[in-house]
Protein backbone atom coordinates (compact mmCIF):
# COMPACT_ATOMS: atom_id res chain seq x y z
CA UNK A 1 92.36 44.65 114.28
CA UNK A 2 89.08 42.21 115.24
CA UNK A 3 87.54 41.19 112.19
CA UNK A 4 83.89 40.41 112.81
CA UNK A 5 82.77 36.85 111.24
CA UNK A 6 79.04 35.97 110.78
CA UNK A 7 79.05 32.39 110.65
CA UNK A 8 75.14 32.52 109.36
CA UNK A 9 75.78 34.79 106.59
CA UNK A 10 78.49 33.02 105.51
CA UNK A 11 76.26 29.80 105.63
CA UNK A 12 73.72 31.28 103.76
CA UNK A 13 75.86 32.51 101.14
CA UNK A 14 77.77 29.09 100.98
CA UNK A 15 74.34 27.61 100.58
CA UNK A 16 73.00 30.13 97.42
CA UNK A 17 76.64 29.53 95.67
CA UNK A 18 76.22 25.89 95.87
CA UNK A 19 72.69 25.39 94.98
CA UNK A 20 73.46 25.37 90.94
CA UNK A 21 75.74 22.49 92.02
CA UNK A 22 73.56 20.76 94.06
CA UNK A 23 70.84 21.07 91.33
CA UNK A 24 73.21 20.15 88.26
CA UNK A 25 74.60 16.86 90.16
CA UNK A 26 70.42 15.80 90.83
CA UNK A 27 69.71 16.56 87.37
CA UNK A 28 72.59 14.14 86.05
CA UNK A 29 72.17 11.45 88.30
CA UNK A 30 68.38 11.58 87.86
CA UNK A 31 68.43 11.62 84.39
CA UNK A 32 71.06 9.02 83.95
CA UNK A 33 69.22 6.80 85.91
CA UNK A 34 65.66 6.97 84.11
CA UNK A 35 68.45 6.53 81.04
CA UNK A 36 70.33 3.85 81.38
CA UNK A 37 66.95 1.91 82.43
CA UNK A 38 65.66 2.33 79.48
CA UNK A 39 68.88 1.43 77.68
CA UNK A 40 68.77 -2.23 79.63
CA UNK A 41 64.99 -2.68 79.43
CA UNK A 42 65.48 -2.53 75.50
CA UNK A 43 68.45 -5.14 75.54
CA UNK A 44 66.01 -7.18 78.03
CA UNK A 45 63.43 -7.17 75.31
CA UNK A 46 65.31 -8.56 72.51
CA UNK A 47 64.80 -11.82 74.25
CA UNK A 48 60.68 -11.46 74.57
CA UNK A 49 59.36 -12.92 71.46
CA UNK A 50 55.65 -12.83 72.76
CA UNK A 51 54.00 -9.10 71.77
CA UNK A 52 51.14 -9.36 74.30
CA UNK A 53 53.82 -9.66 76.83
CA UNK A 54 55.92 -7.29 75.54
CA UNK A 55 53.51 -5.00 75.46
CA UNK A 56 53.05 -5.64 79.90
CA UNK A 57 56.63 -5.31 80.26
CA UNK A 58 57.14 -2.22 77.99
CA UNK A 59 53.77 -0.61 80.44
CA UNK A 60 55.99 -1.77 83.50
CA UNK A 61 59.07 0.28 82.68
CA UNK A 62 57.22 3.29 81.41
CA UNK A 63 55.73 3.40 84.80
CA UNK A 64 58.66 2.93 87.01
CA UNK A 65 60.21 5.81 84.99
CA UNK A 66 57.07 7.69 84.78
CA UNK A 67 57.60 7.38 88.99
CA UNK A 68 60.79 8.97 88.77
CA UNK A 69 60.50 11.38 86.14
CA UNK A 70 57.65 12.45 88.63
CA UNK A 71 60.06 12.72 91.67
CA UNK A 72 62.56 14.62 89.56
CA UNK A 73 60.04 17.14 88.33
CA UNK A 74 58.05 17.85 91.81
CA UNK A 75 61.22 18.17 93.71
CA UNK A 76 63.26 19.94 91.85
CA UNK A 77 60.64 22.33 90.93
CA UNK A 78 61.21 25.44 88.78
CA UNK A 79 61.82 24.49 85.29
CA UNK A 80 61.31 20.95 85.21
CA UNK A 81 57.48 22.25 86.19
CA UNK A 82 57.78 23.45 82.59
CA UNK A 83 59.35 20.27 81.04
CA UNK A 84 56.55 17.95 83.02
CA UNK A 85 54.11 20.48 80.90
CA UNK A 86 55.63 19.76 77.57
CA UNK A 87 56.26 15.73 77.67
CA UNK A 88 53.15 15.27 79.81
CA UNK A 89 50.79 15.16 76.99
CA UNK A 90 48.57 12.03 75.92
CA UNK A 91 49.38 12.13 72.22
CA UNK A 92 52.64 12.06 72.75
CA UNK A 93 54.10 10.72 75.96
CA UNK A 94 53.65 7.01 77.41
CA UNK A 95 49.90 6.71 79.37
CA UNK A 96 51.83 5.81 82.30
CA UNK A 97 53.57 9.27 81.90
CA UNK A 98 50.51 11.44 81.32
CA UNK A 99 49.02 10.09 84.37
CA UNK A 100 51.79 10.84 86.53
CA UNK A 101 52.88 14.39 85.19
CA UNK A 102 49.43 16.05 84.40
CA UNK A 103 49.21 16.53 88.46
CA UNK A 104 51.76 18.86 88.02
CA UNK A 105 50.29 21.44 86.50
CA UNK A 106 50.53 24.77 88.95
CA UNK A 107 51.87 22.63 91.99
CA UNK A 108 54.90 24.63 92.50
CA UNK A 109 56.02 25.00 96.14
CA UNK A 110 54.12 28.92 96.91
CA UNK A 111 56.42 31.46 98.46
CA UNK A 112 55.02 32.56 101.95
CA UNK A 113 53.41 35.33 102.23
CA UNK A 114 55.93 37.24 104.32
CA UNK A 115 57.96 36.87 102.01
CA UNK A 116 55.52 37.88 98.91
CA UNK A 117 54.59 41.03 101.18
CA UNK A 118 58.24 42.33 100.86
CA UNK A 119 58.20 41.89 96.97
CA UNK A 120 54.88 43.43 96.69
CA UNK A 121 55.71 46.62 98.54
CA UNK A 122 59.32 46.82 97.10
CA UNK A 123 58.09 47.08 93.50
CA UNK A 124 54.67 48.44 93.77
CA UNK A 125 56.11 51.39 96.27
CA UNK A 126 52.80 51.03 98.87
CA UNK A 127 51.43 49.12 101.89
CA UNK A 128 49.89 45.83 100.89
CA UNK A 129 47.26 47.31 103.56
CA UNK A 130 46.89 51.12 101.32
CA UNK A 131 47.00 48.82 97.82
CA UNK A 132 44.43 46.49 98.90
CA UNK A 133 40.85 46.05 100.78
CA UNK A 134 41.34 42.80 100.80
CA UNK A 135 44.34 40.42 100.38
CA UNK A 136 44.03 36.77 100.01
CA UNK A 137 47.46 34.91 101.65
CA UNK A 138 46.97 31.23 100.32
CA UNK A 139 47.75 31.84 96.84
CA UNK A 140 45.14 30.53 93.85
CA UNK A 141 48.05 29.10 92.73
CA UNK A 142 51.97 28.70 92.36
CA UNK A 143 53.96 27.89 89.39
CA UNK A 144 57.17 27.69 88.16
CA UNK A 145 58.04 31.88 87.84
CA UNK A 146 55.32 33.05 90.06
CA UNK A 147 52.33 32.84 92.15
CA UNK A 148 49.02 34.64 91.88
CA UNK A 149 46.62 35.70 94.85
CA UNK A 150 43.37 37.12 94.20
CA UNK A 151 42.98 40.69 96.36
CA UNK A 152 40.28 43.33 95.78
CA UNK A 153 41.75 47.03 95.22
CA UNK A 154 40.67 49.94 97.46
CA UNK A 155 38.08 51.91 95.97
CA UNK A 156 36.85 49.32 93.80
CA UNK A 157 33.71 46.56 93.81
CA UNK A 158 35.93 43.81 91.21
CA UNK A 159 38.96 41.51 92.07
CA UNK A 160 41.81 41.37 90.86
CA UNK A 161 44.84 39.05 90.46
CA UNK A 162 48.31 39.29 91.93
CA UNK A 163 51.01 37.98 89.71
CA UNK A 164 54.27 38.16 92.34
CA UNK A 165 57.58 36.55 90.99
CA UNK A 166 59.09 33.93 93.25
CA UNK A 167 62.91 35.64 94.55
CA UNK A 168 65.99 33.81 93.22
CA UNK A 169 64.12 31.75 90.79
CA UNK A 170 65.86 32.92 87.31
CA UNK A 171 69.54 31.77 88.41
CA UNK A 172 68.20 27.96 89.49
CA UNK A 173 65.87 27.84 86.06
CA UNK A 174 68.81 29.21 83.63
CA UNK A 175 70.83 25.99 85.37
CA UNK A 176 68.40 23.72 84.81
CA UNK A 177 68.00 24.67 81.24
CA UNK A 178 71.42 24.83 80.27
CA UNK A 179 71.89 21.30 82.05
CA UNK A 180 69.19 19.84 79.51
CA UNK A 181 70.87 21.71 76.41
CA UNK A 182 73.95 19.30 77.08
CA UNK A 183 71.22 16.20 77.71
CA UNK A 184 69.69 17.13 74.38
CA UNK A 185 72.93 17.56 72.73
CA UNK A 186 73.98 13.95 73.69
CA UNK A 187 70.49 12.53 72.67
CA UNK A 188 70.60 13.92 69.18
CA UNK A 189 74.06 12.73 68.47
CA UNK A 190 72.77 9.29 69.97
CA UNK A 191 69.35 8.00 69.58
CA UNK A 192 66.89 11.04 68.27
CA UNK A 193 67.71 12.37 64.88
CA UNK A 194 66.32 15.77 65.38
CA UNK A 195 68.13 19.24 66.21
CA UNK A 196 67.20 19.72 70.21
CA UNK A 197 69.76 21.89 70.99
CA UNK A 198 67.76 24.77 68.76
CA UNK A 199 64.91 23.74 70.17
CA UNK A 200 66.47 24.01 73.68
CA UNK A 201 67.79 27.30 73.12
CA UNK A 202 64.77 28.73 71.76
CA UNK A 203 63.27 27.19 75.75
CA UNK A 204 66.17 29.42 76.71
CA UNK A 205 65.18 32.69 75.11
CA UNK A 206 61.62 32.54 75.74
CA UNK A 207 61.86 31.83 79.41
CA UNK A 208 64.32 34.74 79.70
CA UNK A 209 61.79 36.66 78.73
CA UNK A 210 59.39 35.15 81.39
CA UNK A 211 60.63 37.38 84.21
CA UNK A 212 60.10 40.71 83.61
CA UNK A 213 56.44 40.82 83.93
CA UNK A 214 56.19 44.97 82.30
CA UNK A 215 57.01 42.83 79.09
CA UNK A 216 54.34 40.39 80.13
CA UNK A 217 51.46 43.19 80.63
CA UNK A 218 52.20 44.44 77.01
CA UNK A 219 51.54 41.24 75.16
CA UNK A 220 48.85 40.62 77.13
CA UNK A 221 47.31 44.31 76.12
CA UNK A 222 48.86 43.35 72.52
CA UNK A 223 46.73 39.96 71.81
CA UNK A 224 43.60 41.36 73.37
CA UNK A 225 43.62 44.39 71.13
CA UNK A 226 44.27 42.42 67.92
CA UNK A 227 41.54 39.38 69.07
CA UNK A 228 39.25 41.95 70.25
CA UNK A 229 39.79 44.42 66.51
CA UNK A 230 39.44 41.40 64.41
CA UNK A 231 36.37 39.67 65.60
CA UNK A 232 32.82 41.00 66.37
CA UNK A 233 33.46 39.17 69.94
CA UNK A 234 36.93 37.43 71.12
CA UNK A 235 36.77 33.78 70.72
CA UNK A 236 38.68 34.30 73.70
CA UNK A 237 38.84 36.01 77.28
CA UNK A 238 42.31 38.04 78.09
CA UNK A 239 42.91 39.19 81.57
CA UNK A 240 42.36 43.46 81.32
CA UNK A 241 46.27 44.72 82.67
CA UNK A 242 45.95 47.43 85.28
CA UNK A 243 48.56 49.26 84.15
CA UNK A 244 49.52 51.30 86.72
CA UNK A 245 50.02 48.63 89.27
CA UNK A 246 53.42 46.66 86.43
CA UNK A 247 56.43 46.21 87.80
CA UNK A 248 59.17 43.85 86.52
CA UNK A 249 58.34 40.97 89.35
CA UNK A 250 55.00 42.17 90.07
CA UNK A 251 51.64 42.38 87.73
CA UNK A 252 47.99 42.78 88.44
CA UNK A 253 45.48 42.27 86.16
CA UNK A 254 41.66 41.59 86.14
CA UNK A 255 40.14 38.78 87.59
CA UNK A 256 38.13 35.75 85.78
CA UNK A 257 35.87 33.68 87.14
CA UNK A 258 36.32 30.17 85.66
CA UNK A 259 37.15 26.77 86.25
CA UNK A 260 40.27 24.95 85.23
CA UNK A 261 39.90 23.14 82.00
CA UNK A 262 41.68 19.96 84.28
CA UNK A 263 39.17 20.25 86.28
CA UNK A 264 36.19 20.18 84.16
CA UNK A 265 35.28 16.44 84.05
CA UNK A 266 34.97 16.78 87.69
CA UNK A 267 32.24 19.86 87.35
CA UNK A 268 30.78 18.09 85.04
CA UNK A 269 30.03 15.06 87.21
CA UNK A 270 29.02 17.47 90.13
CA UNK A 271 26.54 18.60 87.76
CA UNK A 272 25.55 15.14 86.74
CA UNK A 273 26.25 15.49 83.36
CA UNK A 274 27.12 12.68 80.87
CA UNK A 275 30.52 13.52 79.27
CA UNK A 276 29.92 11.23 76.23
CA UNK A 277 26.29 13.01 76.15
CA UNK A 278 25.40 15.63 72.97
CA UNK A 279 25.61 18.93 76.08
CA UNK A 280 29.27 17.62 76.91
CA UNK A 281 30.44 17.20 73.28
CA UNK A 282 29.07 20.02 71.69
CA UNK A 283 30.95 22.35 75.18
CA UNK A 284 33.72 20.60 74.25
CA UNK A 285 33.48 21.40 70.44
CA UNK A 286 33.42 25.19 71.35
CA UNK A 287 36.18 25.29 73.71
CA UNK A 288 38.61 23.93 70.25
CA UNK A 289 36.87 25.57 68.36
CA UNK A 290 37.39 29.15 70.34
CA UNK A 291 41.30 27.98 70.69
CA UNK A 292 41.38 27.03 67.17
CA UNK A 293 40.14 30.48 66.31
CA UNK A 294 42.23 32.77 68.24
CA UNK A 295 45.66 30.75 67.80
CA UNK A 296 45.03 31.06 63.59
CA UNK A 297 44.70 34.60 64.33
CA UNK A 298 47.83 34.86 66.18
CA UNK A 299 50.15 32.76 64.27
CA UNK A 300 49.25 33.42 60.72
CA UNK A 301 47.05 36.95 60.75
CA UNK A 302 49.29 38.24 63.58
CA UNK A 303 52.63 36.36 63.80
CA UNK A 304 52.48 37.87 67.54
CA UNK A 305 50.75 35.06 69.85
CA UNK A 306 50.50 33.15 72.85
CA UNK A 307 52.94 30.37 73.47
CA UNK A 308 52.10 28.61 76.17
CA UNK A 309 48.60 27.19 75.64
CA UNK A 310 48.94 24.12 78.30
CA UNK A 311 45.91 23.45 80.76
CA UNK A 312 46.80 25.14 83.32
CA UNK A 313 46.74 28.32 81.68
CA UNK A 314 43.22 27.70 80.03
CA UNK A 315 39.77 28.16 82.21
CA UNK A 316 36.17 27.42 80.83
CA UNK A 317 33.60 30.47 81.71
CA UNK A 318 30.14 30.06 81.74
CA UNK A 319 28.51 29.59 78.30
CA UNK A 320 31.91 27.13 77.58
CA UNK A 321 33.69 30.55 77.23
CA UNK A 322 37.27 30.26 77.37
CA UNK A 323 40.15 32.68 79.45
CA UNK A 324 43.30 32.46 78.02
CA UNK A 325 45.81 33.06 81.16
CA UNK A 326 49.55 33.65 81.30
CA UNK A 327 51.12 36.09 78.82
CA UNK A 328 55.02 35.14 79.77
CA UNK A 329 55.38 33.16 76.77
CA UNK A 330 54.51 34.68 73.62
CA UNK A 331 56.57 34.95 69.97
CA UNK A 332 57.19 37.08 67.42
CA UNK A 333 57.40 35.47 64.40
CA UNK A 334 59.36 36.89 61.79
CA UNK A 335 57.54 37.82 58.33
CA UNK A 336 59.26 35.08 56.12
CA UNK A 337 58.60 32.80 59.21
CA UNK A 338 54.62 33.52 59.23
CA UNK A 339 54.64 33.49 55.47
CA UNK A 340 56.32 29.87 55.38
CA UNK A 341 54.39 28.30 57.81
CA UNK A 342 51.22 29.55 56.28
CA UNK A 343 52.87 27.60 53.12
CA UNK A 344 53.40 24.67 55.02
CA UNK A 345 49.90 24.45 56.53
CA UNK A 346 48.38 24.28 52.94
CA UNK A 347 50.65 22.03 52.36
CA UNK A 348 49.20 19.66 55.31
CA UNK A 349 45.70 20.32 54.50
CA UNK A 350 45.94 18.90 50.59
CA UNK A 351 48.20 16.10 51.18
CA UNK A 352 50.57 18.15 49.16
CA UNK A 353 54.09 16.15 49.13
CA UNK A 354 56.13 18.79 46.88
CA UNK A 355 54.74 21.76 48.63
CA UNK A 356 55.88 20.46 51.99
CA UNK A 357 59.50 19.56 50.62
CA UNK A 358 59.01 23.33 49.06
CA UNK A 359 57.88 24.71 52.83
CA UNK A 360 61.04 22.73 54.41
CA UNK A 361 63.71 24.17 52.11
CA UNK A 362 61.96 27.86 52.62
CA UNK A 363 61.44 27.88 57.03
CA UNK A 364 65.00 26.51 57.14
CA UNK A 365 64.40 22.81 57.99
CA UNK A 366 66.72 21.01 56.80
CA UNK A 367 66.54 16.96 56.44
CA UNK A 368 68.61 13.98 55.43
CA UNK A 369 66.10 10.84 54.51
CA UNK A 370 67.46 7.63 53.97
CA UNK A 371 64.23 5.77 53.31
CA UNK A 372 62.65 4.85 49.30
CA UNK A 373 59.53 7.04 49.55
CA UNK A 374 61.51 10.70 51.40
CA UNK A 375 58.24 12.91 50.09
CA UNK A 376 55.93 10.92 51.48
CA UNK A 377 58.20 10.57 54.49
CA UNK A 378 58.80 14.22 54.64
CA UNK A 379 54.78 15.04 54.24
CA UNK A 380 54.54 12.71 57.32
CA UNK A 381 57.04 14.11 59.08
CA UNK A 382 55.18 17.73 58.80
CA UNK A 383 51.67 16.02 60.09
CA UNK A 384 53.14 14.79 63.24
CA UNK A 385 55.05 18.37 64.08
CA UNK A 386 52.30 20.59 62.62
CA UNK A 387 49.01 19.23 62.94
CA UNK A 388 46.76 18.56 65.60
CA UNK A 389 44.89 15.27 63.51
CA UNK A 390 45.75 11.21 65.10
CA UNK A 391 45.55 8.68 61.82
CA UNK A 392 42.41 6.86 61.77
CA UNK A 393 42.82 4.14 64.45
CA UNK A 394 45.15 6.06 66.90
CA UNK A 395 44.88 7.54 70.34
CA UNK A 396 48.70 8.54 70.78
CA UNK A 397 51.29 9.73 68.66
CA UNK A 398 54.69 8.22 69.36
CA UNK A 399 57.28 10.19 67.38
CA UNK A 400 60.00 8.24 68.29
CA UNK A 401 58.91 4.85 67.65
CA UNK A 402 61.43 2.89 65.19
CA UNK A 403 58.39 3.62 62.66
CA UNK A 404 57.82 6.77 62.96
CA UNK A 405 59.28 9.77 60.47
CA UNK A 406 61.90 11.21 63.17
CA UNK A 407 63.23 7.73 63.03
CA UNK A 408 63.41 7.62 59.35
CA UNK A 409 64.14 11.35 58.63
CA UNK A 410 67.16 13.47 60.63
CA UNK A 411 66.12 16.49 61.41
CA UNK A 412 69.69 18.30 61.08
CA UNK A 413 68.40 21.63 61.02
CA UNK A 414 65.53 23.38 62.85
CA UNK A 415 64.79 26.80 63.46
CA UNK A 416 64.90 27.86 66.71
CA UNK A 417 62.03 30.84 66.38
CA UNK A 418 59.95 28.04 64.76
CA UNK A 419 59.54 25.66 68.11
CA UNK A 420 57.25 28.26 70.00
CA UNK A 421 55.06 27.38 66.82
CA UNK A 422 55.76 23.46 67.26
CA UNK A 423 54.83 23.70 70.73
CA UNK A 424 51.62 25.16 70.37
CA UNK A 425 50.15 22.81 67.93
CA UNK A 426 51.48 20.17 69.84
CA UNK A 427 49.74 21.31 73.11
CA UNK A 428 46.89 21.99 71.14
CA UNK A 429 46.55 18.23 70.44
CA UNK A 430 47.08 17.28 73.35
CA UNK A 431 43.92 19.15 74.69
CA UNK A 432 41.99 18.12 71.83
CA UNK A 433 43.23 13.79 72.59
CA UNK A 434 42.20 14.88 76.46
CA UNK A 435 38.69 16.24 75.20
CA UNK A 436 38.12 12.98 73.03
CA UNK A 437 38.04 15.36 69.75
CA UNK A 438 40.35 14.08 66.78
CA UNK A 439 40.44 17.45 64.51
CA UNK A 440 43.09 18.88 62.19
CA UNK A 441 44.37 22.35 63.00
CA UNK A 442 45.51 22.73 59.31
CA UNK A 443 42.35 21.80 57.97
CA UNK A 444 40.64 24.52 60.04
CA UNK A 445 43.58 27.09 59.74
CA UNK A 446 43.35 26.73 55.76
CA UNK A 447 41.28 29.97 54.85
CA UNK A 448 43.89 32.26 57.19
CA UNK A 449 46.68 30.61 55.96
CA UNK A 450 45.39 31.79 52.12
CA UNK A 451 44.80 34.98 53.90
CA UNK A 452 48.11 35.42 55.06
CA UNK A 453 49.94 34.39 51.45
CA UNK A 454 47.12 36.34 49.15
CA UNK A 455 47.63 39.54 51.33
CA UNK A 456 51.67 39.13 50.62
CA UNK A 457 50.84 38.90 47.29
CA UNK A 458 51.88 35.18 47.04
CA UNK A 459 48.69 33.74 45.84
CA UNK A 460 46.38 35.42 43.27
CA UNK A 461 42.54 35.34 43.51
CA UNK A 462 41.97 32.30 41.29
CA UNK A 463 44.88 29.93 43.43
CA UNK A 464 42.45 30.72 46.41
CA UNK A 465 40.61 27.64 46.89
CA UNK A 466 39.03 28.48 50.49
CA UNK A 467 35.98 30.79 51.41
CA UNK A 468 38.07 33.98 52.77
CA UNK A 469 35.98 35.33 55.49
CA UNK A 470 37.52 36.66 57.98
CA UNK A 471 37.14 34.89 61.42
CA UNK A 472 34.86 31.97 59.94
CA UNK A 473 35.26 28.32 59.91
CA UNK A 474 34.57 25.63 56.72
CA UNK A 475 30.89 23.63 57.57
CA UNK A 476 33.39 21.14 57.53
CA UNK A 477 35.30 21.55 61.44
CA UNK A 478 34.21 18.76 62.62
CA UNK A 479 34.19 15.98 60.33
């Protein structure tokens, strides 16, 4: 008996079995590489007594790393798009960094279109040619999960977008993720005192939820009901889900005309417009402010909200209107969750040392401080996780700086449901360092977190020390 053997196939399946290899032996070497050269410049510098030139040498090594953490990122692709998104941030990452890693925002290799035609009509049941009067190939854009074209439906005058899922991308980005779960495991037994594996497996639950895009089109329909209910107009824009046209690896939803907030030093110079001038500031003002607004809502109001507020995902309308793009990531914060990070944010906003200790013990977090002062460490501590406000003086935030709290405070326990929260704020400030705007998030969020507590009957009337008005902002936002 002749047993047919397809050498191709066999290649190609060879090729698809190896591929978490291949990726898990770049990832290591990478990794241990950007490392260990870290590990020697340190050694190097205990025998620089000059600051000014340690200060060169440290800019020096941050960019040679920054170089490679680049090359990791943009070739590897998939997740590490997503990690480039987190560290790249300019109050909290190196400047070298920042100015290597914000480029990667939405520069994911695209799928071709032959290939996105097949996944189109597989889920959506149709022609691309009966779905569509028009179908644009070259994608607006292509990220780590997906890629979105903009296409006009038959029968109707407005475009849409085309959310298609890249094939075969959940395997390679569940690899990936897993790799840096054992990275972060090694690092907080080694030199950062904080629980990453939590944080990492919350990154691993979230993302999961990332590719079924029905689940996507719900909280999408979820936050623009509850925005739209509980203000007399959205402080922001949500993409209108056609509903009929959800799959799993396929979504289309309504199309907004804007311009990428990335991009908007550039219009502004095409304009001729002064970005240090009173029109700039005050467009740049509203665009926090409108974030500001709708993420309270979410978090504290809601507990239901949008996790993934980095730039690519935000556009600025006309009248400095702002979209809010990308419903993958959202959370679901559990009541005693909501409750104790309302607790916490009080906390924040009056300096409150025992109340943040109080707000620790009751979301879970739990600490070992070796240092004299541990409340005013721990109040610290709280500021640089939860707040969006730089100290007088400071451009950048560098958490783990031998000064800094995480240094001086081990973080033994975090909770895992708590980090879609901790990423939030954090990219939160890092759009308000890249607008030039130094503003406190817990200052502003006060009133909703008194809100939140009054309506669970955990503050009375007369503990209220905030005008409660739903939707509106102290005088005081921008001081």
């Amino acid at each position: 008996m002749l047993v047919h053997f397809d050498l191709k196939d066999f290649q190609e399946k060879f090729s698809t079995q190896l591929r978490p290899w291949q990726r898990s032996f770049q990832f290591w070497a990478r990794t241990a590489d950007i490392y260990t050269g870290y590990k020697a410049f340190q050694v190097r510098m205990c025998f620089e007594k000059d600051v000014q030139k340690q200060e060169a040498m440290w800019e020096r090594q941050h960019e040679v790393a920054a170089e490679k953490i680049y090359n990791m990122c943009s070739e590897l692709g998939g997740f590490f798009l997503k990690v480039a998104q987190i560290i790249g941030k300019p109050d909290l990452a190196p400047a070298a960094w920042v100015r290597r890693l914000v480029t990667l925002c939405d520069q994911a290799p695209a799928t071709s279109y032959s290939v996105i035609k097949v996944v189109l009509e597989k889920e959506l049941g149709q022609s691309v040619d009966d779905l569509f009067e028009r179908f644009d190939v070259e994608p607006l854009g292509s990220a780590s999960i997906a890629q979105v074209h903009r296409a006009r439906l038959r029968g109707n005058k407005n475009d849409v977008v085309v959310k298609v899922q890249h094939p075969g991308v959940q395997e390679l980005m569940m690899t990936d993720i897993r790799n840096l779960q054992a990275f972060a495991l090694y690092m907080q037994k080694t030199d950062i005192k904080f629980d990453l594996f939590s944080v990492t497996k919350e990154m691993e639950k979230q993302i999961s939820y990332e590719f079924d895009f029905k689940r996507e089109a719900d909280a999408m329909q979820r936050i623009q009901n509850f925005l739209y209910k509980n203000n007399k107009k959205s402080p922001v824009l949500v993409p209108r889900v056609m509903r009929d046209m959800v799959s799993r690896r396929v979504l289309v939803m309504e199309y907004i005309d804007g311009i990428p907030i990335l991009k908007m030093g550039d219009e502004m110079a095409k304009r001729g417009i002064n970005p240090s001038g009173k029109l700039a500031v005050a467009a740049k003002q509203n665009i926090l402010k409108s974030l500001s607004l709708a993420y309270g809502q979410m978090i504290l109001k809601s507990g239901f909200f949008h996790a993934d507020p980095h730039p690519g995902n935000i556009l600025i309308c006309k009248g400095s209107e702002v979209a809010l793009l990308d419903y993958g990531q959202v959370k679901d914060l559990p009541e005693n969750l909501r409750l104790g990070y309302a607790n916490l944010i009080l906390a924040i906003a009056d300096n409150d040392q025992v109340k943040a200790l109080q707000s620790y013990r009751e979301l879970g977090i739990n600490t070992v401080c070796k240092c004299e002062d541990e409340l005013k460490e721990l109040l610290r501590l709280a500021q640089t996780m939860f707040d969006t406000k730089l100290p007088p003086g400071v451009t950048m935030l560098q958490p783990f700086s031998e000064g800094s709290s995480i240094k001086k405070i081990a973080v033994q326990a975090f909770p895992e449901e708590l980090f879609s929260v901790l990423r939030t704020v954090h990219l939160l400030r890092g759009l308000s360092v890249g607008l030039g705007i130094n503003y406190s998030v817990a200052e502003q969020w006060r009133p909703l977190a008194e809100e939140a507590l009054y309506r669970a009957g955990r503050l009375t009337g007369k503990e209220l020390k905030s005008v409660q008005r739903q939707g509106i902002f102290r005088r005081n936002f921008w001081r």
